[in-house]
Protein backbone atom coordinates (compact mmCIF):
# COMPACT_ATOMS: atom_id res chain seq x y z
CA UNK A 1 -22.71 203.59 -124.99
CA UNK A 2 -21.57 206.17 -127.56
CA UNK A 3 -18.62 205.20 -129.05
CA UNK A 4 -15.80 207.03 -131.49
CA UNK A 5 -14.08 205.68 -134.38
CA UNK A 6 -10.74 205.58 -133.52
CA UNK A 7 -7.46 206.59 -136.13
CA UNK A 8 -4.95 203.75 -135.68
CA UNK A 9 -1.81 202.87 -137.25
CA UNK A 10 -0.89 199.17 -138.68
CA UNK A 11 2.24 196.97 -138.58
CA UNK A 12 3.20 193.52 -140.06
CA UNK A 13 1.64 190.62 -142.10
CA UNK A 14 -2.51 190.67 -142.08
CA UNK A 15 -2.16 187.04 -141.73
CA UNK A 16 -0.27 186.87 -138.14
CA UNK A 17 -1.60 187.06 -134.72
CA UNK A 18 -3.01 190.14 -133.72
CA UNK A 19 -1.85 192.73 -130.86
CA UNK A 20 -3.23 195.49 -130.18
CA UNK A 21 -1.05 198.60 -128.03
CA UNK A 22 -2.73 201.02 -125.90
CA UNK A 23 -1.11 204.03 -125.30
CA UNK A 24 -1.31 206.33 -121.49
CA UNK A 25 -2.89 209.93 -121.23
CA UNK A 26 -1.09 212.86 -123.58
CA UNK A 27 0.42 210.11 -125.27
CA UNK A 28 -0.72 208.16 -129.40
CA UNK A 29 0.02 206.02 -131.50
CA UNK A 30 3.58 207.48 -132.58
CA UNK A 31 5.21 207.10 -129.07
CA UNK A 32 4.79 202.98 -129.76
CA UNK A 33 5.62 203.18 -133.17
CA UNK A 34 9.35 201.67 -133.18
CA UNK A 35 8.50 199.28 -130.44
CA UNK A 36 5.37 198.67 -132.96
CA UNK A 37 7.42 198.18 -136.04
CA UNK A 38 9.92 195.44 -134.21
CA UNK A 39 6.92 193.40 -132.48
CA UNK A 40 5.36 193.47 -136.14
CA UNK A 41 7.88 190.76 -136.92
CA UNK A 42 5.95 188.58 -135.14
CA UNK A 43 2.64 189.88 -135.10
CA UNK A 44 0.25 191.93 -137.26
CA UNK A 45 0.05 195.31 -134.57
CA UNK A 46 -2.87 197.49 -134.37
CA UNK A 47 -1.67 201.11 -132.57
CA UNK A 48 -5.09 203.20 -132.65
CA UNK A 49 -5.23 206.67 -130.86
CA UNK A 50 -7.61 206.40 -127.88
CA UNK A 51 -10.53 208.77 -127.81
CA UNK A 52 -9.40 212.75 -127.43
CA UNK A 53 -5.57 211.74 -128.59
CA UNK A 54 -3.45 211.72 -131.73
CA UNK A 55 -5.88 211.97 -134.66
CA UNK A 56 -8.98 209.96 -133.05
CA UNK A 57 -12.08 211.99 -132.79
CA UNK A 58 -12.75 214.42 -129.26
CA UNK A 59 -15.53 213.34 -126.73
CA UNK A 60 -16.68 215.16 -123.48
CA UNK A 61 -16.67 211.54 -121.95
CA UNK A 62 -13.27 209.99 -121.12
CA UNK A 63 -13.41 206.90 -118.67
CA UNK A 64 -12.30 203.69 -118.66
CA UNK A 65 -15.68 201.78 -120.00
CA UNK A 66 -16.19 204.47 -122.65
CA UNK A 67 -12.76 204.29 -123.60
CA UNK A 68 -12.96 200.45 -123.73
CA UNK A 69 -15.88 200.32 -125.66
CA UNK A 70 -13.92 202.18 -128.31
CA UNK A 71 -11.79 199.45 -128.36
CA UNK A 72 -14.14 196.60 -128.44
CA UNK A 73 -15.72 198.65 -131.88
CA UNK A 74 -12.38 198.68 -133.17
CA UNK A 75 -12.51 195.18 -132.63
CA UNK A 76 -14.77 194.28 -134.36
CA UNK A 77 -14.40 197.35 -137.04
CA UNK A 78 -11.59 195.15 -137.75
CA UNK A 79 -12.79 191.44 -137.82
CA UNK A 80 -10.86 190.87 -134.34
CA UNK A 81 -12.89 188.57 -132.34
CA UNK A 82 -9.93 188.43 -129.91
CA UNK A 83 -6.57 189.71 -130.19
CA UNK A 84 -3.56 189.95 -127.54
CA UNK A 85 -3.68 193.32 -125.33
CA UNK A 86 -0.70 195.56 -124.35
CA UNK A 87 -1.50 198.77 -122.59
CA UNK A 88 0.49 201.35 -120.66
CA UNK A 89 -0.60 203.68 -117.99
CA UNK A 90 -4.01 204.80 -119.13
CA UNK A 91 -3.66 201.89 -122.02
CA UNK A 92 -3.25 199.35 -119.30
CA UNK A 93 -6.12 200.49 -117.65
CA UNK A 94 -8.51 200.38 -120.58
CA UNK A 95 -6.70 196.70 -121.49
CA UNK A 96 -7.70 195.45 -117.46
CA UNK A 97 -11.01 196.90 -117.92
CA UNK A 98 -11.40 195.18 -120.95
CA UNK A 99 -10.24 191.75 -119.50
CA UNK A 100 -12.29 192.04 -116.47
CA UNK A 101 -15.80 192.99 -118.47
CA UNK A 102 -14.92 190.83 -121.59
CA UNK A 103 -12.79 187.88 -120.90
CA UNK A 104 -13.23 185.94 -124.01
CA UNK A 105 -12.25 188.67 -126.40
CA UNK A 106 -8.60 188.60 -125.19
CA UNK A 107 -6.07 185.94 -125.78
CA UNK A 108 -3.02 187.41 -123.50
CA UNK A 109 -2.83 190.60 -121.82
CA UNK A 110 0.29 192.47 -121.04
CA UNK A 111 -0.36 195.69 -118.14
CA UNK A 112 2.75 197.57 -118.53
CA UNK A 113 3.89 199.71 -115.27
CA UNK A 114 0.44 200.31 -114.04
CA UNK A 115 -2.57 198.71 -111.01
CA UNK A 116 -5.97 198.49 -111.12
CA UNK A 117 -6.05 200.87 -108.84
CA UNK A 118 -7.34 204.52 -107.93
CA UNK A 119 -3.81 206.33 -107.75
CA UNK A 120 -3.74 209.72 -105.61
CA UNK A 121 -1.99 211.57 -107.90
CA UNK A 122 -3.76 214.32 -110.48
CA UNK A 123 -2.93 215.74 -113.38
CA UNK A 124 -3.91 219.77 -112.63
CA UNK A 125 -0.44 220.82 -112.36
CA UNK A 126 0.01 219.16 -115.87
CA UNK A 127 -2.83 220.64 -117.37
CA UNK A 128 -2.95 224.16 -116.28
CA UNK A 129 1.01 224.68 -117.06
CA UNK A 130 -0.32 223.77 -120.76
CA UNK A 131 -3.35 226.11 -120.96
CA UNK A 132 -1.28 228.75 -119.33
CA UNK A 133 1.37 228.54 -122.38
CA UNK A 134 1.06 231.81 -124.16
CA UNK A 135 0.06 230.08 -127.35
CA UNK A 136 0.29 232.96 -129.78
CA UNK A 137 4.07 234.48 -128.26
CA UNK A 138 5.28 231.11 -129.30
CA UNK A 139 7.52 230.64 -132.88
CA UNK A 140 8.86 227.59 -132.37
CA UNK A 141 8.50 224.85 -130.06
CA UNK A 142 11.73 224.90 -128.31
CA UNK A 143 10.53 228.31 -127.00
CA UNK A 144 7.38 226.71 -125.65
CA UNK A 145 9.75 223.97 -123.96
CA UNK A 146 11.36 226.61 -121.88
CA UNK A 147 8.60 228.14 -121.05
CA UNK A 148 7.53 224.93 -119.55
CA UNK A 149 11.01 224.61 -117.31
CA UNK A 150 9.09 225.72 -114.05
CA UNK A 151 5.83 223.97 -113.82
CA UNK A 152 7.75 220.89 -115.44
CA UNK A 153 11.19 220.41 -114.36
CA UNK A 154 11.81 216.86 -116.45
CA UNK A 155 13.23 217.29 -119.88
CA UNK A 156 11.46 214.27 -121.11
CA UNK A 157 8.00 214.59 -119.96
CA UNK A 158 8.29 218.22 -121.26
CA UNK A 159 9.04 216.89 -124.75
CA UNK A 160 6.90 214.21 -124.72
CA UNK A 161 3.82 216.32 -123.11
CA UNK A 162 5.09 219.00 -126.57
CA UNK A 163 4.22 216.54 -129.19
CA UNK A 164 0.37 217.49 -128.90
CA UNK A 165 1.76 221.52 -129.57
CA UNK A 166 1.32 221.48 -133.54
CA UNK A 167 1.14 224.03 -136.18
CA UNK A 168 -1.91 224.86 -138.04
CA UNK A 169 -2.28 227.57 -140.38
CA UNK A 170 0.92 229.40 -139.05
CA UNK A 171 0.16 229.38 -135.35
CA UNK A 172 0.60 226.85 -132.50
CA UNK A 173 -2.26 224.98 -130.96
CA UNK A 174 -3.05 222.06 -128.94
CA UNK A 175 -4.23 218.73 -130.66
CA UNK A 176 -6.01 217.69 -127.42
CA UNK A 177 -8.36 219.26 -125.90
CA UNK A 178 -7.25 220.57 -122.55
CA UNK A 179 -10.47 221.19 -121.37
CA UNK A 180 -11.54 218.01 -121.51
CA UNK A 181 -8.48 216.89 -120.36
CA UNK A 182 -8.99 218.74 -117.04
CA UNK A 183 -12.58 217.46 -116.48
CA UNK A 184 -11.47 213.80 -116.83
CA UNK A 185 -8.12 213.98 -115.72
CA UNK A 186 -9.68 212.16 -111.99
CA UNK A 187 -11.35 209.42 -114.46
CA UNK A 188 -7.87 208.65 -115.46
CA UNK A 189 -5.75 208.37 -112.34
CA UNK A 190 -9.40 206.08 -110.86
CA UNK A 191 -10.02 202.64 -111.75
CA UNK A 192 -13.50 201.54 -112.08
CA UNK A 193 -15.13 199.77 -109.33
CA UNK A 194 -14.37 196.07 -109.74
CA UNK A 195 -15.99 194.42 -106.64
CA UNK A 196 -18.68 192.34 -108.79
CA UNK A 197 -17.00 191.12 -111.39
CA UNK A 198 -15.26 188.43 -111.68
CA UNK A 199 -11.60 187.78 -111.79
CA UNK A 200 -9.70 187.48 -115.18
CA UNK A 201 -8.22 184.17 -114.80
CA UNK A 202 -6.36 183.80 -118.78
CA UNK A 203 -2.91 184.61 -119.42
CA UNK A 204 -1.34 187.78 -118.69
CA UNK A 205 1.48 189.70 -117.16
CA UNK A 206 2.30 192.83 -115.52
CA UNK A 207 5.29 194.47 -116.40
CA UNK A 208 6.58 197.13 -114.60
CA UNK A 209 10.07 199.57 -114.40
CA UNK A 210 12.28 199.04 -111.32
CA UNK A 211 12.30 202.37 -110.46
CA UNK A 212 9.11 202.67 -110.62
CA UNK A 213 6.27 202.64 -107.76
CA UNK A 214 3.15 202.51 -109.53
CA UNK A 215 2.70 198.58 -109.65
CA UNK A 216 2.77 196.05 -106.02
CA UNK A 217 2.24 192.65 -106.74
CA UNK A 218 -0.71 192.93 -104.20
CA UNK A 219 -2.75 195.27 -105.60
CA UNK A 220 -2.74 192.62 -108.85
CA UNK A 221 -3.48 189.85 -107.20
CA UNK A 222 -7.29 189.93 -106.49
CA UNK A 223 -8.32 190.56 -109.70
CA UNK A 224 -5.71 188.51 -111.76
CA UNK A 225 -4.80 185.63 -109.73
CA UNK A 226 -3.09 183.77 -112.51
CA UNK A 227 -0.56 186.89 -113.12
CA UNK A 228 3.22 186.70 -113.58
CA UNK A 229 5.34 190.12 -112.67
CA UNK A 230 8.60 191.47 -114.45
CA UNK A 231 10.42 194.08 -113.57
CA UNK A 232 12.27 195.98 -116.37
CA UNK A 233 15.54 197.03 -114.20
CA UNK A 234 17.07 200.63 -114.77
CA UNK A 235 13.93 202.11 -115.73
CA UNK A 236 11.11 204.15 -114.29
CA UNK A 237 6.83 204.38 -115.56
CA UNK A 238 8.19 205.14 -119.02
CA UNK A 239 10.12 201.75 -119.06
CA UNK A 240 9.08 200.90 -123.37
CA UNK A 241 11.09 204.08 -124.10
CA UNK A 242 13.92 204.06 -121.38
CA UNK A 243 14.85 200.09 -121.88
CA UNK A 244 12.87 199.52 -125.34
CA UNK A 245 15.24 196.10 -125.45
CA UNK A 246 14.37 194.29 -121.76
CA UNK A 247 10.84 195.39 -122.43
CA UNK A 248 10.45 193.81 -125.99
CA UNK A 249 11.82 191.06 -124.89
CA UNK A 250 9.75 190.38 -121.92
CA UNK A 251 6.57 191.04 -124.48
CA UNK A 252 8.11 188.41 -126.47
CA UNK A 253 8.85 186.52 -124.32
CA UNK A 254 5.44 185.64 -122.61
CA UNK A 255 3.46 185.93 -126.31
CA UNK A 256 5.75 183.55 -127.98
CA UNK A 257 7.92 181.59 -125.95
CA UNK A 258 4.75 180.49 -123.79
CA UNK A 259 2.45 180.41 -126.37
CA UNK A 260 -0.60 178.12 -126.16
């Protein structure tokens, strides 16, 4: 399988035990990067940019075993015969994937606020509010904000959705690709089909926001028996950045406290 050489950022001492954080759709390596910088105390963090995000190269293909074997190159790009795994959304989706297919490359895995499921929801409202964003009637970026206020009435996901709108030689454009973000966008709300393979039986732990409805302990269970489940209270799918304290903790918690 083809795979792309991903951009990354680095935290920590080269010497400590490696963790690697996989960020969800529209997101990169800067929305982890404080929660990065305070797990780097303990561990030496890897933060790439998945395929088609942040400053990683584009590829038609997005899916969850192309995306993983990006990460298993990165891997070994960087010496990492196994390293801890924390993904969100999309991230935790590549991480589960990665557990399931290649068990013995990961020492603990962390799933924040996501299943390995096939979720009904799509992301064509999301998309085609972005490519209908009148790209060169745009000066500044809290202009293209409001012009989001109708397709996307939360503040956050607005801003956070913004931070692919960049300037390049005077004019606004979009760092992803939105085309290929429409064609995929089913590849990322599915899960692959699991049926054959067998379950990941190591260490991990699903983490997911109290206000959240994305996670049931049941739709874990089959393929990650030996599981624990936290809830992060007081905070919805975007639980790292709305309760950045319970969730570091929790992360801490299970990779050092119960460290084997």
């Amino acid at each position: 399988m083809e795979t792309v050489k991903l951009a990354f950022d680095e935290f920590g001492d080269p010497a400590g035990r490696p963790l690697i954080i996989l960020h969800g759709f529209f997101a990169s390596s800067r929305n982890w990067r404080q929660v990065a910088q305070r797990l780097a105390v303990r561990f030496h963090v890897y933060v790439p940019d998945m395929r088609n995000h942040g400053a990683s190269p584009h590829h038609p293909l997005m899916d969850y075993p192309s995306m993983t074997a990006d990460v298993l190159q990165f891997m070994d790009d960087n010496g990492l015969k196994t390293a801890n795994l924390l993904g969100h959304s999309m991230g935790g989706k590549i991480a589960m994937w990665l557990a399931l297919k290649h068990p013995g490359r990961v020492d603990k895995l962390i799933v924040a606020d996501i299943a390995p499921v096939s979720y009904q929801h799509n992301f064509d409202n999301t998309v085609s509010a972005l490519k209908e964003l009148p790209l060169a009637e745009i000066s500044n970026r809290k202009q293209a904000e409001t012009l989001l206020v109708s397709r996307i009435p939360e503040l956050s996901y607005r801003q956070f959705l913004l931070q692919n709108l960049i300037l390049k030689d005077g004019k606004y454009c979009w760092r992803v690709d939105l085309d290929i973000f429409e064609r995929m966008g089913p590849n990322i709300a599915a899960f692959p089909a699991a049926d054959h393979l067998a379950p990941f039986n190591g260490k991990a732990v699903f983490i997911a926001g109290g206000d959240s409805a994305f996670v049931k302990p049941e739709d874990i269970n089959l393929l990650f028996p030996t599981a624990a489940f936290s809830i992060v209270a007081n905070a919805g799918h975007w639980l790292h950045v709305q309760q950045p304290d319970q969730f570091i903790a929790l992360v801490e918690k299970f990779l050092v406290l119960e460290q084997t």
